[in-house]
PDB file of N, CA and C in Angstrom:
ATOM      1  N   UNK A   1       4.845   7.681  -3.877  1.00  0.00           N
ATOM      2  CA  UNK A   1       3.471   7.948  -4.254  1.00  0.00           C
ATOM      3  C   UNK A   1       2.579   6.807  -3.798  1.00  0.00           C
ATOM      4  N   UNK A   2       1.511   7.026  -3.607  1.00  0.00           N
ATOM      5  CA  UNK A   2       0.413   5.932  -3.047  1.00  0.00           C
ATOM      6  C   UNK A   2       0.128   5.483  -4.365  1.00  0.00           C
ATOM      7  N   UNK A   3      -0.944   4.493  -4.339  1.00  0.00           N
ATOM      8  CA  UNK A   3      -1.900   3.331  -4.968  1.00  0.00           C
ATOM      9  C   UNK A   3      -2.257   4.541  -6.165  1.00  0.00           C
ATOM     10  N   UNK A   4      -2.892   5.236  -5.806  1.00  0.00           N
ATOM     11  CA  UNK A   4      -4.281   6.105  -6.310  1.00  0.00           C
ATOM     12  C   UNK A   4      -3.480   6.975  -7.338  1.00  0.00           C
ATOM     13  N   UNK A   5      -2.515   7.639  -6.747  1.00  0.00           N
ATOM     14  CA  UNK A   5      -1.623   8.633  -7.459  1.00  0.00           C
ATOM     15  C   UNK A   5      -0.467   7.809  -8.655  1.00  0.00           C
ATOM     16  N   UNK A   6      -0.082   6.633  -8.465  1.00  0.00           N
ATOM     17  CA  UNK A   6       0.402   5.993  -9.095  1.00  0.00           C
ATOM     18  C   UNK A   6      -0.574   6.063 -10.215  1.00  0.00           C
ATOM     19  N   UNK A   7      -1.466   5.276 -10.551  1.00  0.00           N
ATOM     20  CA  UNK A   7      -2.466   4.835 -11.214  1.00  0.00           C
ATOM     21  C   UNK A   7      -2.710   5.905 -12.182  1.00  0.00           C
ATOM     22  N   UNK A   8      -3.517   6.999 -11.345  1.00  0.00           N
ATOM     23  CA  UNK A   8      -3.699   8.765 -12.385  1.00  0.00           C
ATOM     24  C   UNK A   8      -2.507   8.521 -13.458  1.00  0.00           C
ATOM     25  N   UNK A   9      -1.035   8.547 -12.216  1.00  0.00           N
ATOM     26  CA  UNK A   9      -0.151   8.810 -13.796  1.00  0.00           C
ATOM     27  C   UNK A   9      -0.126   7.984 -14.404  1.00  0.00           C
ATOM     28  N   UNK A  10      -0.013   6.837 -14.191  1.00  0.00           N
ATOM     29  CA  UNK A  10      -0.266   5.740 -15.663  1.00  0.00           C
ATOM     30  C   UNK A  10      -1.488   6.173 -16.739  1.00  0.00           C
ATOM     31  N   UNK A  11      -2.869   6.698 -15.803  1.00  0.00           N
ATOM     32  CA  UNK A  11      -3.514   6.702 -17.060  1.00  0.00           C
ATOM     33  C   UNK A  11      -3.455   7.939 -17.902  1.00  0.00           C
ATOM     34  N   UNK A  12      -2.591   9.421 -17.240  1.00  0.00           N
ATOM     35  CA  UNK A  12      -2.255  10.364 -17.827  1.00  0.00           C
ATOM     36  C   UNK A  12      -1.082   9.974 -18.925  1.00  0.00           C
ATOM     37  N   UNK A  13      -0.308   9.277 -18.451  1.00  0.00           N
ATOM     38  CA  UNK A  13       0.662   8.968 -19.646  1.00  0.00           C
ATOM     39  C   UNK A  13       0.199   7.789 -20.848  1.00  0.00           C
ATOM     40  N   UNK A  14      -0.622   7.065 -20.870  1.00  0.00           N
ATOM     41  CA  UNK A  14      -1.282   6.777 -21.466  1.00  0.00           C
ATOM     42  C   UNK A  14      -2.007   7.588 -22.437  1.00  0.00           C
ATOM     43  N   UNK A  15      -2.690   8.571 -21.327  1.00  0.00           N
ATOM     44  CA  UNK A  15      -3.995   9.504 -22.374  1.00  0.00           C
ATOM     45  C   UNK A  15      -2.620  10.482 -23.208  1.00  0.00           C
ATOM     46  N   UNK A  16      -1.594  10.626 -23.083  1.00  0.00           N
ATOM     47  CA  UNK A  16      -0.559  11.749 -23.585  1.00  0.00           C
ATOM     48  C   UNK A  16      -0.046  10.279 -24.896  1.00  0.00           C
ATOM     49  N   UNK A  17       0.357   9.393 -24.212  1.00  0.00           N
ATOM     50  CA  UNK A  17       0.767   8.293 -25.696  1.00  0.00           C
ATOM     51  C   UNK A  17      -0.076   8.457 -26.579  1.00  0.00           C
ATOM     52  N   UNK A  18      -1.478   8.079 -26.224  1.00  0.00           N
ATOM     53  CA  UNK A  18      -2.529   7.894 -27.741  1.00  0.00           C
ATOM     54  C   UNK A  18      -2.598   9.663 -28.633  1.00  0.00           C
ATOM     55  N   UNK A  19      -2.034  10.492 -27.851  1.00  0.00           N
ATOM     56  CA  UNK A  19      -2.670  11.702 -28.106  1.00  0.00           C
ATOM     57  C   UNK A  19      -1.472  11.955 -29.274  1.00  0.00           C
ATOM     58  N   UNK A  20      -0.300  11.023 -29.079  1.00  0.00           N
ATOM     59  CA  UNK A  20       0.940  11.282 -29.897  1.00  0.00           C
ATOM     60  C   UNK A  20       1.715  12.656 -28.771  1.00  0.00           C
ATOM     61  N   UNK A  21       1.913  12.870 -28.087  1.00  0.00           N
ATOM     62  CA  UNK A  21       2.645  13.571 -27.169  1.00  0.00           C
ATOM     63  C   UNK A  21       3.629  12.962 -26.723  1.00  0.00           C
ATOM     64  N   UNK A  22       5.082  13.465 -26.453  1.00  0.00           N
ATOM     65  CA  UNK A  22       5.958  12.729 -25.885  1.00  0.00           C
ATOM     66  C   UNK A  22       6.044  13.282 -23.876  1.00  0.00           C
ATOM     67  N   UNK A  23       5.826  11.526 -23.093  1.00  0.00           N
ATOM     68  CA  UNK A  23       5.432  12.721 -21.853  1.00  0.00           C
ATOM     69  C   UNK A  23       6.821  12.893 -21.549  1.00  0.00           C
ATOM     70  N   UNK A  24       6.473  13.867 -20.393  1.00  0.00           N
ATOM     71  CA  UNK A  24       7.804  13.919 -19.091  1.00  0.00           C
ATOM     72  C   UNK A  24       8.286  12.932 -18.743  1.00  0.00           C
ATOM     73  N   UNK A  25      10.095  13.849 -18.776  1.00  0.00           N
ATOM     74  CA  UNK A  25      10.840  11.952 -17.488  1.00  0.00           C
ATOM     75  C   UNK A  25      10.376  12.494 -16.175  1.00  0.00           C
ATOM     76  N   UNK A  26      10.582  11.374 -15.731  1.00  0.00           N
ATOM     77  CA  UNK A  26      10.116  11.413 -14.399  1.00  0.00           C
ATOM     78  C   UNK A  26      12.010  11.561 -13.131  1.00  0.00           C
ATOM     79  N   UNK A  27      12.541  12.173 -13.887  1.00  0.00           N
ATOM     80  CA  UNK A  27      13.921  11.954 -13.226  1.00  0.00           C
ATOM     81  C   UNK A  27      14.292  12.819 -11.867  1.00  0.00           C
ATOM     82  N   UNK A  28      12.908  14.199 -11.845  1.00  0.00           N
ATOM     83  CA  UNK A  28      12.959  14.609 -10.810  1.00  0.00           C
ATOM     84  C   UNK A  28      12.621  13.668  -9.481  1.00  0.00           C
ATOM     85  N   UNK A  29      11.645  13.157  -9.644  1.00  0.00           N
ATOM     86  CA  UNK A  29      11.156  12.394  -8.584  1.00  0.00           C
ATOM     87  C   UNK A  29      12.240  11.161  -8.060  1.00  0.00           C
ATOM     88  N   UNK A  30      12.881  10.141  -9.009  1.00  0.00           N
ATOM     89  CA  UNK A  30      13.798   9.853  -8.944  1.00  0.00           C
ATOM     90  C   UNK A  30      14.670  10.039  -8.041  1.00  0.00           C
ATOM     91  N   UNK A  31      15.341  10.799  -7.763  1.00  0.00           N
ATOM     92  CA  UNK A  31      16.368  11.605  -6.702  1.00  0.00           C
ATOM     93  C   UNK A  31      15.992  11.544  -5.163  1.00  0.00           C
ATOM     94  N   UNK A  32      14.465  11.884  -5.286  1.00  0.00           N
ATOM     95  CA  UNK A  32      14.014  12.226  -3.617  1.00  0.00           C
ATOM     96  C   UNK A  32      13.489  10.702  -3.784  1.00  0.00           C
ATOM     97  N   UNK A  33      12.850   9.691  -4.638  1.00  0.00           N
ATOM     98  CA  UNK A  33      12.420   8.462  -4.084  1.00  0.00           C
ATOM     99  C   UNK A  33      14.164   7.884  -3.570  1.00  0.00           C
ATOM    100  N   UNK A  34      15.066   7.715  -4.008  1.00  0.00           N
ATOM    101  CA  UNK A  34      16.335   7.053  -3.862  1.00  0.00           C
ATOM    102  C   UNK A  34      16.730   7.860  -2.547  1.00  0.00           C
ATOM    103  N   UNK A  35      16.776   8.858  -2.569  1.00  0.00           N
ATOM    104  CA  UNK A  35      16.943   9.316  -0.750  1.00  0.00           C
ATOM    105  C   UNK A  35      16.127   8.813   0.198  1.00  0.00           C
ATOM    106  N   UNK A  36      14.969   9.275  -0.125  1.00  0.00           N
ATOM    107  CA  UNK A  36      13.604   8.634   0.621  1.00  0.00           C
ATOM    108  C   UNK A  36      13.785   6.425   0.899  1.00  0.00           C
ATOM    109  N   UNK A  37      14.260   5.944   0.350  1.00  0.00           N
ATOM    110  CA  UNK A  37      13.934   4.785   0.159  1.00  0.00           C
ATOM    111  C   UNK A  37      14.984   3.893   1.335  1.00  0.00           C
ATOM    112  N   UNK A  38      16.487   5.171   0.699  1.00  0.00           N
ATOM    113  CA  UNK A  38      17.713   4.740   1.547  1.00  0.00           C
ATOM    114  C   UNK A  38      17.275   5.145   3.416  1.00  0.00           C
ATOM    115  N   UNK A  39      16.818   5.705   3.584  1.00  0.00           N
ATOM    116  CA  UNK A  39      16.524   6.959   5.035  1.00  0.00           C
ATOM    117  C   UNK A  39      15.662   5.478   5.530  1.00  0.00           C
ATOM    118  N   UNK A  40      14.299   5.160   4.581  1.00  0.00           N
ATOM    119  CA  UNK A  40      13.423   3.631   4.772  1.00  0.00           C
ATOM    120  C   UNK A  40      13.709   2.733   5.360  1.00  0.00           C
ATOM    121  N   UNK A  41      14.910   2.249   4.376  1.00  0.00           N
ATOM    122  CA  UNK A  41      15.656   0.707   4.866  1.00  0.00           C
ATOM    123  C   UNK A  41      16.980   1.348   5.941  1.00  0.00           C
ATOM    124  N   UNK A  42      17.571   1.856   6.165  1.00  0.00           N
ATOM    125  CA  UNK A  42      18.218   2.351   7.221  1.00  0.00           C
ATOM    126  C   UNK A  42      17.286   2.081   8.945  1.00  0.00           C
ATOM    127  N   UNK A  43      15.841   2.960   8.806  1.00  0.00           N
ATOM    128  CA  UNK A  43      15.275   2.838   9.919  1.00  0.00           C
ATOM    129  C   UNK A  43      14.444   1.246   9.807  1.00  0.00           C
ATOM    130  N   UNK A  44      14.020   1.194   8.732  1.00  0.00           N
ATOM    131  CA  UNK A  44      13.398  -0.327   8.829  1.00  0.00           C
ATOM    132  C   UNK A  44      14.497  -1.478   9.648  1.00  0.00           C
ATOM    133  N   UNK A  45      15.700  -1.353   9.115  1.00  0.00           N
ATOM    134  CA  UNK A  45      16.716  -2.034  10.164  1.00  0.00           C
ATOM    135  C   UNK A  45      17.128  -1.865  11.314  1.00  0.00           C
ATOM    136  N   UNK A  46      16.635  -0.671  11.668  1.00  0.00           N
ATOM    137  CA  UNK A  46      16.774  -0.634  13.350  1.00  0.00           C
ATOM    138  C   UNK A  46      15.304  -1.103  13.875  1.00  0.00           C
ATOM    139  N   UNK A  47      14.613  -0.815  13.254  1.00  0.00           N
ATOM    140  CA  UNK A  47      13.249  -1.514  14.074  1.00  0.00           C
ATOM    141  C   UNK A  47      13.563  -2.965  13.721  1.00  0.00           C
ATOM    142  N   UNK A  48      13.600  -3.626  12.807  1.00  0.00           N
ATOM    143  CA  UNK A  48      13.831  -4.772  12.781  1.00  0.00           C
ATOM    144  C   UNK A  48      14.847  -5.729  14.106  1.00  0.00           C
ATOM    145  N   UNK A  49      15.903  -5.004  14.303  1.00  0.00           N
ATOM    146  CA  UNK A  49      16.466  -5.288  14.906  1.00  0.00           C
ATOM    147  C   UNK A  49      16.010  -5.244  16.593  1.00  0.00           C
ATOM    148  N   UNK A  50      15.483  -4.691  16.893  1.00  0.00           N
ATOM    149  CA  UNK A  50      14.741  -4.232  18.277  1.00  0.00           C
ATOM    150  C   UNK A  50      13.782  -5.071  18.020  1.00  0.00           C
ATOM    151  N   UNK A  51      12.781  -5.537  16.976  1.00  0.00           N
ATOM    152  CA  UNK A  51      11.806  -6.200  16.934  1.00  0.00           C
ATOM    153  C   UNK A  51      12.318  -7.536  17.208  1.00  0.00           C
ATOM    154  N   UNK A  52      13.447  -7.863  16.654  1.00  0.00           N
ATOM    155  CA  UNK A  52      13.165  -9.675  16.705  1.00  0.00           C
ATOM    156  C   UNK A  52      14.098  -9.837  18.219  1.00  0.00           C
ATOM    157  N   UNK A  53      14.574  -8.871  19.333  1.00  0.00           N
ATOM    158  CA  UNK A  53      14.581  -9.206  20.426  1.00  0.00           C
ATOM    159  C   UNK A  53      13.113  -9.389  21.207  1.00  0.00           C
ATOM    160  N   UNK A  54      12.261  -8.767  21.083  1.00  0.00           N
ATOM    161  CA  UNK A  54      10.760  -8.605  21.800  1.00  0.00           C
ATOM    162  C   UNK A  54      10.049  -9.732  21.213  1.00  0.00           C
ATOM    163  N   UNK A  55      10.239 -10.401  19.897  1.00  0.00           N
ATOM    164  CA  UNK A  55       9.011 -11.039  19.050  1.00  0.00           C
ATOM    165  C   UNK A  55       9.105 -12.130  19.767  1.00  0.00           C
ATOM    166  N   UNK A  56       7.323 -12.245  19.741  1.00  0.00           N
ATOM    167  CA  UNK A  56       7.199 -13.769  20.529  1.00  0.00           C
ATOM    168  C   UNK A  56       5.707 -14.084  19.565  1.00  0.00           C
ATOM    169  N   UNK A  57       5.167 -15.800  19.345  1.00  0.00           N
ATOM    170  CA  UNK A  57       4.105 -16.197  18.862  1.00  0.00           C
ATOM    171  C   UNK A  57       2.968 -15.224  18.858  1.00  0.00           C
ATOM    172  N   UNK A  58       3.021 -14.496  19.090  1.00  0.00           N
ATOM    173  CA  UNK A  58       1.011 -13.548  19.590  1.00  0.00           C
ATOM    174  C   UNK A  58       0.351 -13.991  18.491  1.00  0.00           C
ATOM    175  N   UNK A  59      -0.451 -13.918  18.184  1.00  0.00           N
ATOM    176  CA  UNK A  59      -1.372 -13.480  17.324  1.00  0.00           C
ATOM    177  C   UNK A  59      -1.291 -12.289  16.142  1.00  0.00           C
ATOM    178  N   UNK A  60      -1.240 -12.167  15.250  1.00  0.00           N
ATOM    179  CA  UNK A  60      -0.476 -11.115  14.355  1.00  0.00           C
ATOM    180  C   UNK A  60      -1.911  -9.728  14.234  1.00  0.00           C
ATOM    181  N   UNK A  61      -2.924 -10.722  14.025  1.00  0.00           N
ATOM    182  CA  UNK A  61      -4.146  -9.571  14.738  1.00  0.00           C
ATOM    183  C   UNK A  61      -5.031  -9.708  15.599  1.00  0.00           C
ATOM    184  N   UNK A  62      -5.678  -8.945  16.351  1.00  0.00           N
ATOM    185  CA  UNK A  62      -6.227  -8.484  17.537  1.00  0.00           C
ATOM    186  C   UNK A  62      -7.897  -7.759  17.023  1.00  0.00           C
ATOM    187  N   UNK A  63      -8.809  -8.547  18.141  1.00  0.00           N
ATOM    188  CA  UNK A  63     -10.090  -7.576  18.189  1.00  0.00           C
ATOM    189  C   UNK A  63     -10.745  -7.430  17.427  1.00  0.00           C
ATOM    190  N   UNK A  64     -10.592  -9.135  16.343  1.00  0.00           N
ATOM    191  CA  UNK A  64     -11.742  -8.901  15.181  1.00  0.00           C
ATOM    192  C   UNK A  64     -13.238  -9.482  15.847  1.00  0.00           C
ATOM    193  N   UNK A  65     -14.297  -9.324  15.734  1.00  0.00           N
ATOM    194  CA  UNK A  65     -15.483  -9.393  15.898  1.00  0.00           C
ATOM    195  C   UNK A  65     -15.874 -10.534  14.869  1.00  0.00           C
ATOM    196  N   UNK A  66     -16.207 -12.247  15.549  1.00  0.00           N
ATOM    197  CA  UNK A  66     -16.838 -12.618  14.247  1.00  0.00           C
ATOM    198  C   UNK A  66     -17.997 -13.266  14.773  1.00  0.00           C
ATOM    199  N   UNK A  67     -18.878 -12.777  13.718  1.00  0.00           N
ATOM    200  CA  UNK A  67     -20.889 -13.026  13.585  1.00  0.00           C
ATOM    201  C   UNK A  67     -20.530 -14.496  13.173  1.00  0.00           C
ATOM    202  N   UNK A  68     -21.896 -14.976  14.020  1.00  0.00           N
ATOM    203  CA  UNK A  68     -22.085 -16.335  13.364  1.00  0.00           C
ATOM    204  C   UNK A  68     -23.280 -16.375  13.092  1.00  0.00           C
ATOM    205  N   UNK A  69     -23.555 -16.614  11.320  1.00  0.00           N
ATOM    206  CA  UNK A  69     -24.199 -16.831  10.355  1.00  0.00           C
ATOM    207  C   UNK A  69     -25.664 -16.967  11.468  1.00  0.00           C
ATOM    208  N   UNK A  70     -26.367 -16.447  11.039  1.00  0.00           N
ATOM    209  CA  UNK A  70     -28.200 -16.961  10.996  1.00  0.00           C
ATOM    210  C   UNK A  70     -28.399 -18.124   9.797  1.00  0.00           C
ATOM    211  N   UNK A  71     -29.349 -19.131  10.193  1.00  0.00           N
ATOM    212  CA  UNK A  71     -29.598 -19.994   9.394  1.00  0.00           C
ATOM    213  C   UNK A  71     -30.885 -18.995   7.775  1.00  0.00           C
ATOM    214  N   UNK A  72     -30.913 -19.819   6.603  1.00  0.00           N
ATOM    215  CA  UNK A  72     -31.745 -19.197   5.943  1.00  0.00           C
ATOM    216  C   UNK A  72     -31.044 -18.357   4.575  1.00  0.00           C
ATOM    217  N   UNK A  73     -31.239 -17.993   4.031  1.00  0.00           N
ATOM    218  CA  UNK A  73     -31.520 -17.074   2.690  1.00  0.00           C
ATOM    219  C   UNK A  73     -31.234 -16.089   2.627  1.00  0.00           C
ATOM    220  N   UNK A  74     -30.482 -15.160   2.480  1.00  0.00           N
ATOM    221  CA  UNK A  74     -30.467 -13.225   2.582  1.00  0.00           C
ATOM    222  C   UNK A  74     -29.593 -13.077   1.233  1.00  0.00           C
ATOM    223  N   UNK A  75     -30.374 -12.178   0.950  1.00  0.00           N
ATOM    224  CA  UNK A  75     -30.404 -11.110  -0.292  1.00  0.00           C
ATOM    225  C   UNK A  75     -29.485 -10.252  -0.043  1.00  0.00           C
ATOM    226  N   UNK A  76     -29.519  -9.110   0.644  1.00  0.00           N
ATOM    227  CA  UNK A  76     -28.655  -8.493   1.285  1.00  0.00           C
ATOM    228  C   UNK A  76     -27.445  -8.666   1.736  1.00  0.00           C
ATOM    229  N   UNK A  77     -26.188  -7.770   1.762  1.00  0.00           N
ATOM    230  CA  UNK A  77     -25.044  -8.578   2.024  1.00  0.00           C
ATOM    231  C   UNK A  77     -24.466  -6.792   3.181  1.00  0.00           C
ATOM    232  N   UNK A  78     -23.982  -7.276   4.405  1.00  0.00           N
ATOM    233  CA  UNK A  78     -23.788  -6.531   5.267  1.00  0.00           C
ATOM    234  C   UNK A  78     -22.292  -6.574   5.701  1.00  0.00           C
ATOM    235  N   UNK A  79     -21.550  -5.646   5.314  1.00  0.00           N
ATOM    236  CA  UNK A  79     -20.111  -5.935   5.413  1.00  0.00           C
ATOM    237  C   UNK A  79     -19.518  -4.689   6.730  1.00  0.00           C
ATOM    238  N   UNK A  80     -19.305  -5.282   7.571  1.00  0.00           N
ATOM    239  CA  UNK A  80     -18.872  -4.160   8.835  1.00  0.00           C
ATOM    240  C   UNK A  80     -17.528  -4.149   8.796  1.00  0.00           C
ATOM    241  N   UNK A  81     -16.935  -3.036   8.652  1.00  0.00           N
ATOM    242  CA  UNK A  81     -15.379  -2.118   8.727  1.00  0.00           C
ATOM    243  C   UNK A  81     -14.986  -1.843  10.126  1.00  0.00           C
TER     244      UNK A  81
END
């Protein structure tokens, strides 16, 4: 599960605790994360392995754009993605 979907269920099981409800196990999910996780680290180790023949110093990121400040005061705050 992502960030976002994690979170919902915490605050659904939460809103089900105060309500006095007993929630769901979660034992279905369970099963396919432990498959899912093993299949993960299986391929994460073959890339790994191919990776640290190729890896050399580079730069880890590329093609950031950086502004240099105008002198002065601003109110405004301009954040580019």
């Amino acid at each position: 599960m992502g960030g976002r979907a994690e979170r919902n269920e915490f605050l659904l099981l939460h809103a089900f605790q105060k309500a006095g409800y007993v929630p769901p196990n979660k034992h279905q999910y369970e099963h396919k994360k432990k498959t899912q996780s093993t299949e993960k680290a299986i391929a994460e180790d073959e890339q790994e392995e191919h990776v640290d023949e190729k890896s050399s110093k580079k730069a880890q990121y590329t093609g950031g754009l950086v502004l240099e400040p105008k002198k002065g005061l601003f109110f405004v705050h301009c954040w580019v993605l």
